[in-house]
C-alpha atoms as a PDB file:
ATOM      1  CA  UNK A   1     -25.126  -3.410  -6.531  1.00  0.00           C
ATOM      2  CA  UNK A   2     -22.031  -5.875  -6.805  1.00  0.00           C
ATOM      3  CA  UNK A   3     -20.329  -3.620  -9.279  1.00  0.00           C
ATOM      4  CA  UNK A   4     -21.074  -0.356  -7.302  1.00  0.00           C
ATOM      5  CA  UNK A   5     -19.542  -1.910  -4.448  1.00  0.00           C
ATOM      6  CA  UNK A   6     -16.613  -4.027  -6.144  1.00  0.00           C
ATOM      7  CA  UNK A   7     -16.183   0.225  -7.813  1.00  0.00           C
ATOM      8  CA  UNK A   8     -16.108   1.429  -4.122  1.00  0.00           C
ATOM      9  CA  UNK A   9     -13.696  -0.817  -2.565  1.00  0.00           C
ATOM     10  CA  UNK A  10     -11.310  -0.585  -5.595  1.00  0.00           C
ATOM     11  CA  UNK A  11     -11.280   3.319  -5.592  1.00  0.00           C
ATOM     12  CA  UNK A  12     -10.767   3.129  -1.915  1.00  0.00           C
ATOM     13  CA  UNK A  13      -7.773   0.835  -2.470  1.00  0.00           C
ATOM     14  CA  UNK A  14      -6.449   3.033  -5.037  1.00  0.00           C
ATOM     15  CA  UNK A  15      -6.651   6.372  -2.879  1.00  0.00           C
ATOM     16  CA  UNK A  16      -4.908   4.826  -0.289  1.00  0.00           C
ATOM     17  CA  UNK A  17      -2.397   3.251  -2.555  1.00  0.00           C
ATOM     18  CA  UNK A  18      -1.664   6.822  -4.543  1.00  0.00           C
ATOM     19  CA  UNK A  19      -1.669   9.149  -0.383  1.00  0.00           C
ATOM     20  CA  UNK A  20       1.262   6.491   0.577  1.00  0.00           C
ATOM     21  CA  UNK A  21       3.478   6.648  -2.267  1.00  0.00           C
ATOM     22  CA  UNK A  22       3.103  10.366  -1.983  1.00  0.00           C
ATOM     23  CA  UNK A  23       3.574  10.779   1.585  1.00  0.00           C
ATOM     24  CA  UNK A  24       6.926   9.311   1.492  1.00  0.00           C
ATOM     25  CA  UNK A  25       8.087  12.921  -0.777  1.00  0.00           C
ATOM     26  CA  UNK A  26       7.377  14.540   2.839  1.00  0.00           C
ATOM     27  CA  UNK A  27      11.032  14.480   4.814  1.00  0.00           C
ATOM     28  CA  UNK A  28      11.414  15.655   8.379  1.00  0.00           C
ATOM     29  CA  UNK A  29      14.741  16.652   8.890  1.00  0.00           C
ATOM     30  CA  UNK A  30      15.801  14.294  11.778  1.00  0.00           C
ATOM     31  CA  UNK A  31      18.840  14.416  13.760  1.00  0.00           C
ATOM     32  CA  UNK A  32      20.227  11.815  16.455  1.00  0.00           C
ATOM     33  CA  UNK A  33      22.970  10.458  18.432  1.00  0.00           C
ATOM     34  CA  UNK A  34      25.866   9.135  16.521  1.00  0.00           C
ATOM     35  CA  UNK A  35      25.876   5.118  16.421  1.00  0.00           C
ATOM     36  CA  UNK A  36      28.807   3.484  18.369  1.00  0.00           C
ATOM     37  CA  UNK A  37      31.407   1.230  16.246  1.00  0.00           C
ATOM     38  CA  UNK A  38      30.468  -2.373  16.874  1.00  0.00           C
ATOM     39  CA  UNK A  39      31.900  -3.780  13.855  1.00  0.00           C
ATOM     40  CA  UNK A  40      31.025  -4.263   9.910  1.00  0.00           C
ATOM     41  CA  UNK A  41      29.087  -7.228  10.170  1.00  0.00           C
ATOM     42  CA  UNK A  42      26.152  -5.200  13.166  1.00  0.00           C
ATOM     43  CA  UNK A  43      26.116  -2.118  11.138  1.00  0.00           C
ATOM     44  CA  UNK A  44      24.122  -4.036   7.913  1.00  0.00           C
ATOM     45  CA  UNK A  45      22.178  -5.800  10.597  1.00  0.00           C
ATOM     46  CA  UNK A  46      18.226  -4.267  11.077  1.00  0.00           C
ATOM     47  CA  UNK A  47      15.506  -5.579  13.785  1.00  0.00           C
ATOM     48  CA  UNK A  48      12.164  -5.526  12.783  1.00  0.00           C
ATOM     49  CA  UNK A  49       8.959  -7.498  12.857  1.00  0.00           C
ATOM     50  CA  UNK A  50       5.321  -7.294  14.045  1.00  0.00           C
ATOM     51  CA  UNK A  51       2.749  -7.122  17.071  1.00  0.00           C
ATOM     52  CA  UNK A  52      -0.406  -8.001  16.718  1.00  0.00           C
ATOM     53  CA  UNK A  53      -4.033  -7.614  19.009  1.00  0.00           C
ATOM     54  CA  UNK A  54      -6.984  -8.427  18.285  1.00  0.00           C
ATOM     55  CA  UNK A  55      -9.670  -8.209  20.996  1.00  0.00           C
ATOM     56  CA  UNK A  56     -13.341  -8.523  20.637  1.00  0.00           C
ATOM     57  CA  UNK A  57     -16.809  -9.856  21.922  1.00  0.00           C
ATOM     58  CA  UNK A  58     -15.405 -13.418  22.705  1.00  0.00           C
ATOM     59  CA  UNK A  59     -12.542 -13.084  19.931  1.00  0.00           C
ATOM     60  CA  UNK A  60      -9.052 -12.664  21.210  1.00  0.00           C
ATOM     61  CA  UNK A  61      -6.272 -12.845  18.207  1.00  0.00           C
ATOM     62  CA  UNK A  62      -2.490 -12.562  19.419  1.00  0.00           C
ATOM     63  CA  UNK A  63       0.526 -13.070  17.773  1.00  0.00           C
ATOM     64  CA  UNK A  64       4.233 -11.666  17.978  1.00  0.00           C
ATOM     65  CA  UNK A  65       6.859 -11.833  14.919  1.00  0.00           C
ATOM     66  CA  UNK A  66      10.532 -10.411  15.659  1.00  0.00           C
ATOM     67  CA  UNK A  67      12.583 -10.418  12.582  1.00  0.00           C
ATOM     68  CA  UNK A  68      16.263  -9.244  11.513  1.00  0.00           C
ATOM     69  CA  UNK A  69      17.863  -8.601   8.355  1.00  0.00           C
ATOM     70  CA  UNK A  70      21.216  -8.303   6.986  1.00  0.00           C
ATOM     71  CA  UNK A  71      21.863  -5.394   4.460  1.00  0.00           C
ATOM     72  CA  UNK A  72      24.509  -7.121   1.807  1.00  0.00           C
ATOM     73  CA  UNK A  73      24.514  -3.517  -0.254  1.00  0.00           C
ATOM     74  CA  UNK A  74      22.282  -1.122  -1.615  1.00  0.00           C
ATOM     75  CA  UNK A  75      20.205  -3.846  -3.491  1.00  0.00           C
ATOM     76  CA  UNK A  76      19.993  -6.903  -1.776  1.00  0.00           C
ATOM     77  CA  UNK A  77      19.668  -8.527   2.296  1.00  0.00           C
ATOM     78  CA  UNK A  78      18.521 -11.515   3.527  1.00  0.00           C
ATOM     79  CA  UNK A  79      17.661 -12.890   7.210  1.00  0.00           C
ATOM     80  CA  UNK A  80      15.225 -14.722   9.156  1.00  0.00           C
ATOM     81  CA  UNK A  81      12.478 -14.135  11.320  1.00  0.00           C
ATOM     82  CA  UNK A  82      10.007 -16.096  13.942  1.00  0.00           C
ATOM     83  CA  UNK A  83       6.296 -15.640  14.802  1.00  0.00           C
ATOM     84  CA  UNK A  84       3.985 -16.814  17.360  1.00  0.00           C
ATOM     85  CA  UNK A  85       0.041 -16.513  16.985  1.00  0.00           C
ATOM     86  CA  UNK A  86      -2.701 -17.166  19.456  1.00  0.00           C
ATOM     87  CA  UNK A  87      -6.427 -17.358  17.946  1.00  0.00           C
ATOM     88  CA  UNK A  88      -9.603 -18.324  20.197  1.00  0.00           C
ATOM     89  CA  UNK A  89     -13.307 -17.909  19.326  1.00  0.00           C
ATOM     90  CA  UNK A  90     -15.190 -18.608  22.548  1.00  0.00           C
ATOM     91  CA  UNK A  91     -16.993 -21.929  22.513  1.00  0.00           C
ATOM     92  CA  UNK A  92     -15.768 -22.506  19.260  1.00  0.00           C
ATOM     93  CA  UNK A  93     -11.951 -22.596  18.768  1.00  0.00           C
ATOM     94  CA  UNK A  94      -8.541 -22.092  19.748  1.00  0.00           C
ATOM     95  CA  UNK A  95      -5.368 -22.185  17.678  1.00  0.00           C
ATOM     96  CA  UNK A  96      -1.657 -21.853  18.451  1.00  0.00           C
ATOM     97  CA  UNK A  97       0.254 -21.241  15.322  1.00  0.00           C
ATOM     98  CA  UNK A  98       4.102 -20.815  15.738  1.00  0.00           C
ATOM     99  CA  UNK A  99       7.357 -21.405  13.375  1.00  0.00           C
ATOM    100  CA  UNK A 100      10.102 -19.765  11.117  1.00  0.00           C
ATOM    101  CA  UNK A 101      11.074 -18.248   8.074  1.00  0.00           C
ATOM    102  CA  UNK A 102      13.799 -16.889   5.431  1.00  0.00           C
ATOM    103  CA  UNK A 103      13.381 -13.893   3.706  1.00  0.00           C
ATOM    104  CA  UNK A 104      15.042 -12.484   0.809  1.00  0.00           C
ATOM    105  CA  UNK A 105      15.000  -8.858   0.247  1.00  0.00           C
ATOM    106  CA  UNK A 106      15.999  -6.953  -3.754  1.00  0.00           C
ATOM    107  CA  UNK A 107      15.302  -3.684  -3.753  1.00  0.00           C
ATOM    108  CA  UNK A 108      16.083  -3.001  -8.273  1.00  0.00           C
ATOM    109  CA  UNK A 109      15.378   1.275  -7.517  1.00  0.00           C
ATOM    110  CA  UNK A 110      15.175   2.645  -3.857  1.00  0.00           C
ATOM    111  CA  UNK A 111      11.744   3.003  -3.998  1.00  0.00           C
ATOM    112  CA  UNK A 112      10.946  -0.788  -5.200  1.00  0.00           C
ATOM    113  CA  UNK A 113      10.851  -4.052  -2.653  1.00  0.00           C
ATOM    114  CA  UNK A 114      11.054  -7.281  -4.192  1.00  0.00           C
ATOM    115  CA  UNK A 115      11.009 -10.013  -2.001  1.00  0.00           C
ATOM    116  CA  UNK A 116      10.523 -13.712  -1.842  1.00  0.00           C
ATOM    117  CA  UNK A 117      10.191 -15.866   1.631  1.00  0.00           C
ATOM    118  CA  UNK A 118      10.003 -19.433   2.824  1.00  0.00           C
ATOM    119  CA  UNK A 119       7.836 -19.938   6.061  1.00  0.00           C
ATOM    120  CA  UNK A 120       7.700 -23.158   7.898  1.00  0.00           C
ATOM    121  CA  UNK A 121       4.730 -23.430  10.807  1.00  0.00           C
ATOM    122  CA  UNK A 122       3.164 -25.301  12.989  1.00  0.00           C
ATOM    123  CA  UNK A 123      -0.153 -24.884  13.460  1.00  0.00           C
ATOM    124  CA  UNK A 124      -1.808 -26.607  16.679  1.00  0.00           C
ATOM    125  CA  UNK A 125      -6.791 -26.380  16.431  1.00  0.00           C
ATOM    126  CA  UNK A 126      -8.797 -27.530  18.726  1.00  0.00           C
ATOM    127  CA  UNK A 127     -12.472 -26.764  17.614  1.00  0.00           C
ATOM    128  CA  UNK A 128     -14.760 -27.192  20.484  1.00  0.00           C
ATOM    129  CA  UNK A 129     -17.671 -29.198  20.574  1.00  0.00           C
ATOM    130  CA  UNK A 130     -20.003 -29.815  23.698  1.00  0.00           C
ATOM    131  CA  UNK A 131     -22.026 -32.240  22.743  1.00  0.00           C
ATOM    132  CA  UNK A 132     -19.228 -34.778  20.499  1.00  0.00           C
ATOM    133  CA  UNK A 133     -16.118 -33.459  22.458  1.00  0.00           C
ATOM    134  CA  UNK A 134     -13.181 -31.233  21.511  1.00  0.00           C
ATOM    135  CA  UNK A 135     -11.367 -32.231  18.433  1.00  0.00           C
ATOM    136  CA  UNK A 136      -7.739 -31.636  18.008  1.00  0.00           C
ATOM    137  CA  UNK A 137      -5.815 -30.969  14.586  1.00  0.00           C
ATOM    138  CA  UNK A 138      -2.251 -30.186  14.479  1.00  0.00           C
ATOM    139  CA  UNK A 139       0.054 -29.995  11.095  1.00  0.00           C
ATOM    140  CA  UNK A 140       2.795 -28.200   9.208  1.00  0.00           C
ATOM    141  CA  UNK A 141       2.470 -25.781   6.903  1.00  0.00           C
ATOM    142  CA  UNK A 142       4.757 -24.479   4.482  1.00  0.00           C
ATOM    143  CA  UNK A 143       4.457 -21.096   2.571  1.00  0.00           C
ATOM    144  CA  UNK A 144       6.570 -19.666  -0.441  1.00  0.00           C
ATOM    145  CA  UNK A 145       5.778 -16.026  -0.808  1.00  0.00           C
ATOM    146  CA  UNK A 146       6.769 -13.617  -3.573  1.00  0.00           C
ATOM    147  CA  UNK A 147       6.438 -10.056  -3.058  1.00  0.00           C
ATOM    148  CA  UNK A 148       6.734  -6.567  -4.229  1.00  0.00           C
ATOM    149  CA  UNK A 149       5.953  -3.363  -2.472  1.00  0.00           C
ATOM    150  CA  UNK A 150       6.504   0.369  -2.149  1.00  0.00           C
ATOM    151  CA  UNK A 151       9.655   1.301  -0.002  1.00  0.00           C
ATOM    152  CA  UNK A 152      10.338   4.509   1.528  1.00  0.00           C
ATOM    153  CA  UNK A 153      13.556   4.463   3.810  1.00  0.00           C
ATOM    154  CA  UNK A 154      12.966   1.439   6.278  1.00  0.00           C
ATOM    155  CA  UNK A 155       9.044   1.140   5.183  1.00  0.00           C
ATOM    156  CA  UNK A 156       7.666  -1.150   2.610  1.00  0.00           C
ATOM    157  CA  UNK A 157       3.985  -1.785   2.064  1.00  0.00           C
ATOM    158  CA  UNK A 158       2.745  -4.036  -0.349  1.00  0.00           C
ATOM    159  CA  UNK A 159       1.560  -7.549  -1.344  1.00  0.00           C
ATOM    160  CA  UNK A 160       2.814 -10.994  -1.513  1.00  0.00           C
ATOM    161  CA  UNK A 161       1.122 -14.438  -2.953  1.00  0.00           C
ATOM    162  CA  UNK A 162       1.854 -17.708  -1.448  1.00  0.00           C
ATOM    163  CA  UNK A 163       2.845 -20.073  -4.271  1.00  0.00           C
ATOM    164  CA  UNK A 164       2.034 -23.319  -2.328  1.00  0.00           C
ATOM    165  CA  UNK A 165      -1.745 -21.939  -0.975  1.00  0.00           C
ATOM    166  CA  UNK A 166      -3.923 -25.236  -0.819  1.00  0.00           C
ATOM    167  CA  UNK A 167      -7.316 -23.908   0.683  1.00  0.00           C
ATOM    168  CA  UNK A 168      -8.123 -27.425   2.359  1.00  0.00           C
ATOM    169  CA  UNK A 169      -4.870 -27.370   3.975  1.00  0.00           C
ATOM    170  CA  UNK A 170      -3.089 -23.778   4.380  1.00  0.00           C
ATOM    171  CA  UNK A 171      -3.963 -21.181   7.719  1.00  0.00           C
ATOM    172  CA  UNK A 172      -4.436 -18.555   5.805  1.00  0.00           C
ATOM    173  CA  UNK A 173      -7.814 -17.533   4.117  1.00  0.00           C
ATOM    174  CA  UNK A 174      -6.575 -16.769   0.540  1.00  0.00           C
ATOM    175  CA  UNK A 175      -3.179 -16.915  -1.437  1.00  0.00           C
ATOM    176  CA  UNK A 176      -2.355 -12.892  -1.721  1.00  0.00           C
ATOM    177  CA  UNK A 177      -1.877 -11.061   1.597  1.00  0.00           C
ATOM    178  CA  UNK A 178      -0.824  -6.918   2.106  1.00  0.00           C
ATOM    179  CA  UNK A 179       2.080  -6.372   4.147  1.00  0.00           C
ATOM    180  CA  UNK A 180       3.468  -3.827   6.150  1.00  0.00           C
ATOM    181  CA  UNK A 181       7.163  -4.131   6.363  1.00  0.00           C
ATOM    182  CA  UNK A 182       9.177  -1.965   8.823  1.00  0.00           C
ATOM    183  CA  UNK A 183      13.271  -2.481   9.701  1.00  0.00           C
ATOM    184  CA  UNK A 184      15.225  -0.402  11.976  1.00  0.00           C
END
């Protein structure tokens, strides 16, 4: 049963992994408005980031993450970006997470992401407990990811491992996580 299953998931994985890097091969001829002249330095500059909402029976899971880059050529950028994150399990827990991070961008072929990112946060529990009172844990974390992924114009998806995990200490559940990277 564990092998059938462990089978399933990784043909799943696969499927989805082959229908993206395809899809990019698909261009929709797109035309806009001409963008004004601000100067060198804004026109290697992209905005990007994430939203996230999670909603559910006594689960609520927010969390916001604005990022910008700056486009040094064709192969490399760098920047910074900030997140905020709002977890609660009713009658159980809450958690405030919030901090920054660097991010360094090498893309070797256009279609290739390599990336590698510090990310400094502070994470701020309290685990609720009626009958011994709420407990409160706050501490730093700090998170070295490498990554690669599959780019297609201003969309990379892919995976990155944390370097410094420590499962008694870090706020994520495991060392590898997929990412969905997206820069305008």
């Amino acid at each position: 049963m564990a092998k059938s299953s462990l089978l399933y998931t990784f043909t799943k994985t696969f499927s989805l992994w082959v229908v993206l890097a395809f899809s990019g091969f698909a261009h929709a001829q797109q035309t806009g408005l001409p963008k004004a002249k601000t100067g060198a330095f804004w026109e290697n500059v992209q905005f990007g980031g994430g939203l996230g909402l999670g909603v559910g029976s006594g689960y609520t899971n927010i969390s916001v993450a604005p990022s910008a880059i700056y486009n040094v050529n064709d192969y490399f950028a760098f920047g910074t970006g900030l997140q905020y994150s709002y977890l609660k399990q009713k009658r159980i827990y809450s958690s405030n997470v919030f901090g920054a991070s660097l991010l360094g961008l090498f893309n070797p072929i256009e279609e290739i992401q390599l990336s590698m990112e510090i990310e400094e946060t502070n994470v701020q529990n309290t685990y609720i407990d009626d009958v011994s009172g709420d407990y409160k844990r706050s501490f730093w974390n700090t998170a070295l990811f490498l990554g690669a992924g599959l780019r297609q114009d201003n969309f990379t998806i892919g995976g990155r491992i944390n370097l410094l995990y420590d499962k008694e200490k870090d706020i994520y559940g495991s060392a590898f996580m997929p990412f969905v990277r997206v820069f305008f």
